[in-house]
N, C-alpha and C. Protein backbone atom coordinates (compact mmCIF):
# COMPACT_ATOMS: atom_id res chain seq x y z
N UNK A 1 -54.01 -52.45 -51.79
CA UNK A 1 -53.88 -51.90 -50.47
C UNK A 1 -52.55 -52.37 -49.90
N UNK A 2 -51.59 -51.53 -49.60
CA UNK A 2 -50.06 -51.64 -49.17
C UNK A 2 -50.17 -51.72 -47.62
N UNK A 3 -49.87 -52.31 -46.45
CA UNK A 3 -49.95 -52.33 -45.45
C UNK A 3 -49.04 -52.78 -44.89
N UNK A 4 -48.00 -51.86 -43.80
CA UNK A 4 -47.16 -52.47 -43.13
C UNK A 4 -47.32 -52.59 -41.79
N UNK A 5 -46.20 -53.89 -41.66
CA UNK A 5 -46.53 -54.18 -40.40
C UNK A 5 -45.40 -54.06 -39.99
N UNK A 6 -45.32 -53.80 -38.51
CA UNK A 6 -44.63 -54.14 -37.39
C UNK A 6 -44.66 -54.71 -36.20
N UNK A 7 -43.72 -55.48 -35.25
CA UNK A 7 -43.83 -56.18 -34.19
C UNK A 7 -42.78 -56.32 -33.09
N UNK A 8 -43.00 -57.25 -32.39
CA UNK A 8 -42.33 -57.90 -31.75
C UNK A 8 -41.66 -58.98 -31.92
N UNK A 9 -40.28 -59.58 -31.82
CA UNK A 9 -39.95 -60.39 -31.91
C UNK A 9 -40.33 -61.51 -31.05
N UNK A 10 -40.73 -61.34 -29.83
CA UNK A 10 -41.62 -62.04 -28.61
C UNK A 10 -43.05 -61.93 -28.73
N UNK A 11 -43.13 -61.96 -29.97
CA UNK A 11 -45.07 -62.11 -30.26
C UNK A 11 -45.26 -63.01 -30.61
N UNK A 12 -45.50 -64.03 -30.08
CA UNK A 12 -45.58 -65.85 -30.27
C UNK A 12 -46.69 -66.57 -29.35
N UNK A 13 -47.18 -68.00 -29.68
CA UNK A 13 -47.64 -68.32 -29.05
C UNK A 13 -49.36 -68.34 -29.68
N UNK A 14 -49.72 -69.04 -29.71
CA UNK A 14 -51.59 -69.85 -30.43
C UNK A 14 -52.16 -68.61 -30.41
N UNK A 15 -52.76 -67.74 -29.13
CA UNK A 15 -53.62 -66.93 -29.02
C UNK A 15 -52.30 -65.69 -29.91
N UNK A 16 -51.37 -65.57 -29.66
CA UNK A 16 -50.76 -64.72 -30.79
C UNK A 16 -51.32 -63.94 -32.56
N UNK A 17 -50.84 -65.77 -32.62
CA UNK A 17 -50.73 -66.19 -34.27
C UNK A 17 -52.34 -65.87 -34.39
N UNK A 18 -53.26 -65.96 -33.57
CA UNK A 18 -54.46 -66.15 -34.04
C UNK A 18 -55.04 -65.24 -34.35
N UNK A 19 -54.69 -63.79 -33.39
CA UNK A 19 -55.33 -62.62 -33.63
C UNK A 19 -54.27 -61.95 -35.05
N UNK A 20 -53.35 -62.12 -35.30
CA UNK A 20 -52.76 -61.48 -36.22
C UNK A 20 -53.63 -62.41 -37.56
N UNK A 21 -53.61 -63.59 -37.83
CA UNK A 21 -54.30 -64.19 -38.79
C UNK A 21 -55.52 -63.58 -39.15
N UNK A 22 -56.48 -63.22 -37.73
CA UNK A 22 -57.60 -63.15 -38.27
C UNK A 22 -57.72 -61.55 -38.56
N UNK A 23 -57.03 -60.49 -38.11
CA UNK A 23 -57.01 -59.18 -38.64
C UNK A 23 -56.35 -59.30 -39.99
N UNK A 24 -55.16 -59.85 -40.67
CA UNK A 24 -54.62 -60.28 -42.07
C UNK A 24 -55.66 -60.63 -43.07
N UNK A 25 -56.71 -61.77 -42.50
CA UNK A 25 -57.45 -62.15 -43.03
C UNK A 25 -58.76 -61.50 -43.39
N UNK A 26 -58.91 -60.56 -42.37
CA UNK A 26 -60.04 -59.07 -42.99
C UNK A 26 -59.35 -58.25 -43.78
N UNK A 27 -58.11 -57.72 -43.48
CA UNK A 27 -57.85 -56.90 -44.23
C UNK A 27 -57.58 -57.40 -45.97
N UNK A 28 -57.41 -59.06 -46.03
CA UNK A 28 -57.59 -59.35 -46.99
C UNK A 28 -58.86 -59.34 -48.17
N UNK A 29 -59.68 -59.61 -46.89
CA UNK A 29 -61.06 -59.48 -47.26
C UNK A 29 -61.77 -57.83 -47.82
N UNK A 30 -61.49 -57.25 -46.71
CA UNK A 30 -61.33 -55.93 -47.24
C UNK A 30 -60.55 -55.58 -48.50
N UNK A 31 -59.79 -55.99 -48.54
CA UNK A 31 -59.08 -55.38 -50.29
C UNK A 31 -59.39 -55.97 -51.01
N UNK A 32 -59.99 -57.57 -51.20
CA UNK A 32 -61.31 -57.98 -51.99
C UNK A 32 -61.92 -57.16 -52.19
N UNK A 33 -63.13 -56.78 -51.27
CA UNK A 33 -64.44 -56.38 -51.77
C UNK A 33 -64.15 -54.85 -52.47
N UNK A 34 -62.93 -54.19 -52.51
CA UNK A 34 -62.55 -53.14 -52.95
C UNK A 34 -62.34 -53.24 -54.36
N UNK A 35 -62.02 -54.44 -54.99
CA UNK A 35 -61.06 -54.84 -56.16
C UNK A 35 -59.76 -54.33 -55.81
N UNK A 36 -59.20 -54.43 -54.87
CA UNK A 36 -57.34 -54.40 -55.12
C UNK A 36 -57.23 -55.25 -54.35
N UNK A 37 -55.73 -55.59 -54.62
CA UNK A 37 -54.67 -56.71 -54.09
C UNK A 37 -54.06 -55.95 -52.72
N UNK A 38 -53.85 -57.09 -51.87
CA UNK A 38 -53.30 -56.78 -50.56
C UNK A 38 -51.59 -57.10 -50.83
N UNK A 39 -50.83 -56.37 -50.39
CA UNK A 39 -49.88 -56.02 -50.16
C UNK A 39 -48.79 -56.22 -48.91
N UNK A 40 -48.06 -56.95 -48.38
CA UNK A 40 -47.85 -57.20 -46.72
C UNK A 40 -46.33 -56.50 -46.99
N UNK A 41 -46.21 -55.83 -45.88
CA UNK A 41 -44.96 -55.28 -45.92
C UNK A 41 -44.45 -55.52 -44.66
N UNK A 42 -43.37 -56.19 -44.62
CA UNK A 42 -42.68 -56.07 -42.86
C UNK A 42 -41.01 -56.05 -42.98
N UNK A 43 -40.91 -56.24 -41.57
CA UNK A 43 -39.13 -56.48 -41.82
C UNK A 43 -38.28 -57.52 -41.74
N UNK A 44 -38.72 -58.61 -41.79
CA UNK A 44 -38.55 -60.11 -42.21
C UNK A 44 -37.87 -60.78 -40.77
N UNK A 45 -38.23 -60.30 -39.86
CA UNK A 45 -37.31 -60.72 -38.58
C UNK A 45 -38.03 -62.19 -38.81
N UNK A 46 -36.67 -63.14 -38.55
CA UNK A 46 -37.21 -64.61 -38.58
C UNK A 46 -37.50 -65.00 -37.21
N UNK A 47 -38.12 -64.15 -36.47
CA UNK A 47 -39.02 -64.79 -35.07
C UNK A 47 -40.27 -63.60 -35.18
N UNK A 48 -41.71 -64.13 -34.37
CA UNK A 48 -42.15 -62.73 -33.44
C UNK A 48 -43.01 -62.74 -34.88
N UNK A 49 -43.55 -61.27 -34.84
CA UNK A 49 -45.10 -61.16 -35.30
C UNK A 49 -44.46 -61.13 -37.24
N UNK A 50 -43.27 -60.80 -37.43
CA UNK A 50 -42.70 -60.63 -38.63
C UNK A 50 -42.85 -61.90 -39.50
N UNK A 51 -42.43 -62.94 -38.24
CA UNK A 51 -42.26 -64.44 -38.87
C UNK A 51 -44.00 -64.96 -39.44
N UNK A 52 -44.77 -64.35 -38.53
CA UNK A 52 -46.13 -64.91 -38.41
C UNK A 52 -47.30 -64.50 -39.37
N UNK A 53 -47.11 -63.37 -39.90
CA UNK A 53 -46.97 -62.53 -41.02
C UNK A 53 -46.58 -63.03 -42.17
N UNK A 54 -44.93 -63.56 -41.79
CA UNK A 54 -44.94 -63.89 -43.17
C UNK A 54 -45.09 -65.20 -43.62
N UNK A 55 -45.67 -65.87 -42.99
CA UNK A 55 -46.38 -67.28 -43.15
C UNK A 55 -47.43 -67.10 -43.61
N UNK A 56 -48.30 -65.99 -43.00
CA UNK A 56 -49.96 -66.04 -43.78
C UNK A 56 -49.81 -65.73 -44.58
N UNK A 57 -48.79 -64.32 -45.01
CA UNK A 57 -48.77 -64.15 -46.30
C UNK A 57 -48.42 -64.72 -47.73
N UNK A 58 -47.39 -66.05 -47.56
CA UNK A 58 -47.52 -67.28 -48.13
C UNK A 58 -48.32 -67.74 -48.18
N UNK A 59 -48.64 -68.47 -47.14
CA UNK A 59 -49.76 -69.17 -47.53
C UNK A 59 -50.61 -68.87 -48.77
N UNK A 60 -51.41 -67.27 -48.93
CA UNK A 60 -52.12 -66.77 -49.70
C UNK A 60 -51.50 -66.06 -50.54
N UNK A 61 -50.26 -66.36 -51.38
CA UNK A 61 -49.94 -65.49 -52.53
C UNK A 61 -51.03 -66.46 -53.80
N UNK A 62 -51.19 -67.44 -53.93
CA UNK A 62 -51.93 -68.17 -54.61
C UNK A 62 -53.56 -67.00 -55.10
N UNK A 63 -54.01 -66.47 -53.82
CA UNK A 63 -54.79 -65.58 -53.96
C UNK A 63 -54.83 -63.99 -53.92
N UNK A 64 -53.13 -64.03 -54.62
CA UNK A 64 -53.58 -62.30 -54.99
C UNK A 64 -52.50 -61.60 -53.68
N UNK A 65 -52.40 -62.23 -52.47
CA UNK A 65 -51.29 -61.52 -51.72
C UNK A 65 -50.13 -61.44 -52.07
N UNK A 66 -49.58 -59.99 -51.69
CA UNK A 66 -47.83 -60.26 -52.11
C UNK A 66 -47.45 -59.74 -51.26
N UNK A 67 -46.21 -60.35 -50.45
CA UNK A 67 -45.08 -59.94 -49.22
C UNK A 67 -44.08 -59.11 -49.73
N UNK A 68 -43.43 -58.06 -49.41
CA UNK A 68 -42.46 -57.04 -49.66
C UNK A 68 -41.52 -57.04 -48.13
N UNK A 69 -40.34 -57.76 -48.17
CA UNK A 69 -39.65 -57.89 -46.93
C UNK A 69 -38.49 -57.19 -47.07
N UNK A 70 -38.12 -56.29 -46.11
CA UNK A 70 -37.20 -55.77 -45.67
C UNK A 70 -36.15 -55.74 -44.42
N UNK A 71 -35.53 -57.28 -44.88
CA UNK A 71 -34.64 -57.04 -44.02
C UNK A 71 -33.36 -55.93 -43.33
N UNK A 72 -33.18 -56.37 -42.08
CA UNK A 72 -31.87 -55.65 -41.66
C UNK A 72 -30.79 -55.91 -42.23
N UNK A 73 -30.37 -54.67 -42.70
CA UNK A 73 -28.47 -55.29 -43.00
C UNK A 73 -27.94 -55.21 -41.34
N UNK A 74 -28.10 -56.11 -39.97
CA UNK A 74 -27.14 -56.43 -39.56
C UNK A 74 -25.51 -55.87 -39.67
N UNK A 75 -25.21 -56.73 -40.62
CA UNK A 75 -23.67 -57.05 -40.61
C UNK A 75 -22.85 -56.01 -41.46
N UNK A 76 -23.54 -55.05 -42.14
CA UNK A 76 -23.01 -53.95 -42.81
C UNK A 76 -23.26 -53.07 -41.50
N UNK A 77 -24.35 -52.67 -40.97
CA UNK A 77 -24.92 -51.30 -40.29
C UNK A 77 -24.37 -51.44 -38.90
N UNK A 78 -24.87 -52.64 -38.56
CA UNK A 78 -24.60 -52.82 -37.16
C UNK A 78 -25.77 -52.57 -36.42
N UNK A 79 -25.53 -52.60 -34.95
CA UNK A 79 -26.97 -51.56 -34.58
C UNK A 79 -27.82 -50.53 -34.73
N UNK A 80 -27.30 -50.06 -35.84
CA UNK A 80 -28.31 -49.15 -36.14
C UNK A 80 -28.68 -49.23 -37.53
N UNK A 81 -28.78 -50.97 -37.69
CA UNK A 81 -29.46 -51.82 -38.85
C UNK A 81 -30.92 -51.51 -38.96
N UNK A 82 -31.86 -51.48 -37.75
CA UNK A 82 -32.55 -52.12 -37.28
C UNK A 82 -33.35 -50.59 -37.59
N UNK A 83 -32.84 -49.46 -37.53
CA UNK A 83 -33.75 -48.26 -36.90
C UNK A 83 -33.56 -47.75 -38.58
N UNK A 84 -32.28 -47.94 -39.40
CA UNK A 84 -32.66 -48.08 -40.98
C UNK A 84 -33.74 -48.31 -41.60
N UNK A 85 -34.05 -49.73 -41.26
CA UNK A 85 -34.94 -50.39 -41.77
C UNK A 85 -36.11 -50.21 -41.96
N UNK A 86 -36.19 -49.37 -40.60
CA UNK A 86 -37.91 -49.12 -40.49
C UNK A 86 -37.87 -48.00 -41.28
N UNK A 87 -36.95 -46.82 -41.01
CA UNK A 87 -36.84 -45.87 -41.87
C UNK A 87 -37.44 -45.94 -43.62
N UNK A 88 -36.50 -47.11 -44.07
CA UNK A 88 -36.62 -47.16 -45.69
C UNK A 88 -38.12 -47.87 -45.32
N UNK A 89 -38.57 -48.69 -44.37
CA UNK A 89 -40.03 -49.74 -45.21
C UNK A 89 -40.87 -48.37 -44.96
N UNK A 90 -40.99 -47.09 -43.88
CA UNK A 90 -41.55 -46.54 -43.97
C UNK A 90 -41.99 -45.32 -45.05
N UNK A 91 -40.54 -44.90 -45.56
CA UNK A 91 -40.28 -43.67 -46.33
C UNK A 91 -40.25 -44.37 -47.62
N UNK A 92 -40.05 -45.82 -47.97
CA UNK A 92 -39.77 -46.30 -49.38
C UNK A 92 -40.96 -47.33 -49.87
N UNK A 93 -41.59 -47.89 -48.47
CA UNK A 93 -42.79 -48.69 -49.50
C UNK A 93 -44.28 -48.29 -49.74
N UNK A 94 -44.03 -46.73 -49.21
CA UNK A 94 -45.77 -46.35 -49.99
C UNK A 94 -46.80 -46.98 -48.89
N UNK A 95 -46.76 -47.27 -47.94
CA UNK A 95 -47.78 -48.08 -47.25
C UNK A 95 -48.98 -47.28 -46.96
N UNK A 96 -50.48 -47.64 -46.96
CA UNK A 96 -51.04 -46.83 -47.22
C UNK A 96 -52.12 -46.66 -45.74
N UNK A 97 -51.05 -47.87 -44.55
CA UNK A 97 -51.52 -48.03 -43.29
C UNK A 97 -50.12 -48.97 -42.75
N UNK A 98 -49.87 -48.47 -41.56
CA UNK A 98 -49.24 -49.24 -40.40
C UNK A 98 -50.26 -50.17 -39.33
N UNK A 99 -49.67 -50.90 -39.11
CA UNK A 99 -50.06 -51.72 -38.12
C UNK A 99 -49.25 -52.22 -37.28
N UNK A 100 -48.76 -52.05 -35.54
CA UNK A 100 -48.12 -52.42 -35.21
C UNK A 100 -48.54 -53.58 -34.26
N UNK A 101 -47.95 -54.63 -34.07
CA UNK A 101 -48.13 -55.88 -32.80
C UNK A 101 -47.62 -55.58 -31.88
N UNK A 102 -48.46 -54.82 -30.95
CA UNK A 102 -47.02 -53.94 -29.92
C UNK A 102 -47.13 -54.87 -28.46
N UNK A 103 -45.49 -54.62 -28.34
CA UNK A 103 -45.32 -56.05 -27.01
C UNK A 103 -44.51 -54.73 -25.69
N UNK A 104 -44.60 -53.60 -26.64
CA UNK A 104 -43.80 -52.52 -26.12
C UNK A 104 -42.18 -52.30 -26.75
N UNK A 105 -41.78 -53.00 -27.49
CA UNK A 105 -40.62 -52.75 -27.94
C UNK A 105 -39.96 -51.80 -28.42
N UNK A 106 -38.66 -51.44 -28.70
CA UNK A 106 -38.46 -50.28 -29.20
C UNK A 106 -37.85 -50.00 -30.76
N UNK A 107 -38.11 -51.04 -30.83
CA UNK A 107 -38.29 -50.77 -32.74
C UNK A 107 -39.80 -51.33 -33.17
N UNK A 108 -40.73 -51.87 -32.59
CA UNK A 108 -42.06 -51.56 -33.09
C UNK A 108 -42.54 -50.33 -32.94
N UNK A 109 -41.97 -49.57 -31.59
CA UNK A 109 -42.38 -48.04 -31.23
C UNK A 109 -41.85 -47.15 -32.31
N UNK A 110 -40.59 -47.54 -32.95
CA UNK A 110 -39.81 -46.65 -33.62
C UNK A 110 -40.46 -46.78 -34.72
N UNK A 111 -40.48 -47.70 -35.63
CA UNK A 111 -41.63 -47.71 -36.81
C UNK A 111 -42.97 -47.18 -36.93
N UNK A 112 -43.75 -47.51 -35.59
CA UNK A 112 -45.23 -46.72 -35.50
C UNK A 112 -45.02 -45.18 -35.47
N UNK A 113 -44.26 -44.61 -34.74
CA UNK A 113 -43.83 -43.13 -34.55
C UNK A 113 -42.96 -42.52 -36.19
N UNK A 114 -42.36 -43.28 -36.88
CA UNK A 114 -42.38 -43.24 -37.87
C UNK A 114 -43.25 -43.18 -39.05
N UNK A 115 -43.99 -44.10 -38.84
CA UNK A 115 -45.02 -43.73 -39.44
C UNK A 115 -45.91 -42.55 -39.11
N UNK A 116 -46.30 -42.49 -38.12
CA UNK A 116 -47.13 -41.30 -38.22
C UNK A 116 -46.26 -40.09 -37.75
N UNK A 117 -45.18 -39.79 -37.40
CA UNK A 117 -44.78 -38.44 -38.60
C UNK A 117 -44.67 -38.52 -39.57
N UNK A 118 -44.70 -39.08 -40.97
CA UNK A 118 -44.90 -39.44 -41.63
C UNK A 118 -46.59 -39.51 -42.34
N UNK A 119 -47.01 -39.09 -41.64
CA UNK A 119 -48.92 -39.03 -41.72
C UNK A 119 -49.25 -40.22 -42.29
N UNK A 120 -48.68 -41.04 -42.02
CA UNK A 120 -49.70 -42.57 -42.60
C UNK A 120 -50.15 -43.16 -41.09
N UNK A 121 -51.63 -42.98 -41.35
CA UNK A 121 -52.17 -43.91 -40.58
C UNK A 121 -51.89 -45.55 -40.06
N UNK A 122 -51.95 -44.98 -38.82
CA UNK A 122 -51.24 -46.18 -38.13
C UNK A 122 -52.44 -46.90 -36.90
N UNK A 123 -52.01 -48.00 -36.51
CA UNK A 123 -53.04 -48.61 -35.63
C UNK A 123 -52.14 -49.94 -34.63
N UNK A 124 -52.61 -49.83 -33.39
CA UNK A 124 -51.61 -50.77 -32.29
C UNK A 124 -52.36 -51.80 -31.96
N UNK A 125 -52.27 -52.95 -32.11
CA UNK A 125 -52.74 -54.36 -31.44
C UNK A 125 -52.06 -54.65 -30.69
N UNK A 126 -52.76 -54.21 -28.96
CA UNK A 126 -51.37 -54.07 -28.02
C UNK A 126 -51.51 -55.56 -27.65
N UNK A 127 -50.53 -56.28 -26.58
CA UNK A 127 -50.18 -57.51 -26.49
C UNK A 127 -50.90 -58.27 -25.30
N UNK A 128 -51.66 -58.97 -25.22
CA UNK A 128 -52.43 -59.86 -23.89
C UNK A 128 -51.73 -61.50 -23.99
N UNK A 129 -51.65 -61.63 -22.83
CA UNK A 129 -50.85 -62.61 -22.50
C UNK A 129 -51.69 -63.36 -22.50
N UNK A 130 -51.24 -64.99 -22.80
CA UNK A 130 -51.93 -65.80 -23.15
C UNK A 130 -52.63 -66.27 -21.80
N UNK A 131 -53.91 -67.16 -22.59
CA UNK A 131 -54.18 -67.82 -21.24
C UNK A 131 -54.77 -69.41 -21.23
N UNK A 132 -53.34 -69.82 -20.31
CA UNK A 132 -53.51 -71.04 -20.02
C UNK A 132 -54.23 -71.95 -19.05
């Protein structure tokens, strides 16, 4: 099961990390009880729901997960690194579901809308502020 994700770079914070863990962690479960391997696909932003992502998904390569990261070329593209990116993880990694961490941003918007023109089912875990 291929599944990409998208986010926010401002998706941080305990109650964050927690709900993304524990949806990762069904969908892991879910591609268990299926017999296939889970698949994590994102765009490797080193902050925000990308970073958080790709920690769980370490964590569990031991059991069968594998991360597929697609960074921005930045420094070749420039600003319009970023709207690439989603382009190729959408049109090039087969994903067989989106998931976005939406904080409202406009490259998590651009990837989800990507995806589904694209007809791959997609799904939004919109953002609740923590509470202290």
């Amino acid at each position: 099961m291929r599944v990409l994700t998208t986010g926010s770079r401002t998706w941080e914070g305990i109650h964050a990390e927690n709900r993304i863990q524990l949806i990762l962690s069904n969908l892991h479960a879910f591609a268990e009880g299926l017999g296939t391997k889970l698949v994590i696909i994102h765009g490797a932003c080193p902050s925000g729901a990308d970073a958080i992502v790709d920690r769980w998904a370490i964590r569990r390569e031991d059991d069968g997960v594998t991360v597929v990261r697609y960074p921005a070329k930045w420094q070749i593209y420039g600003k319009r690194a970023g709207h690439m990116r989603n382009a190729i993880m959408v049109h090039n990694a087969q994903p067989d579901f989106c998931i976005g961490f939406s904080r409202g941003t406009l490259g998590t918007a651009h990837t989800l809308e990507l995806a589904r023109q694209a007809g791959i089912p997609t799904f939004v875990v919109p953002w609740e502020e923590e509470i202290t």
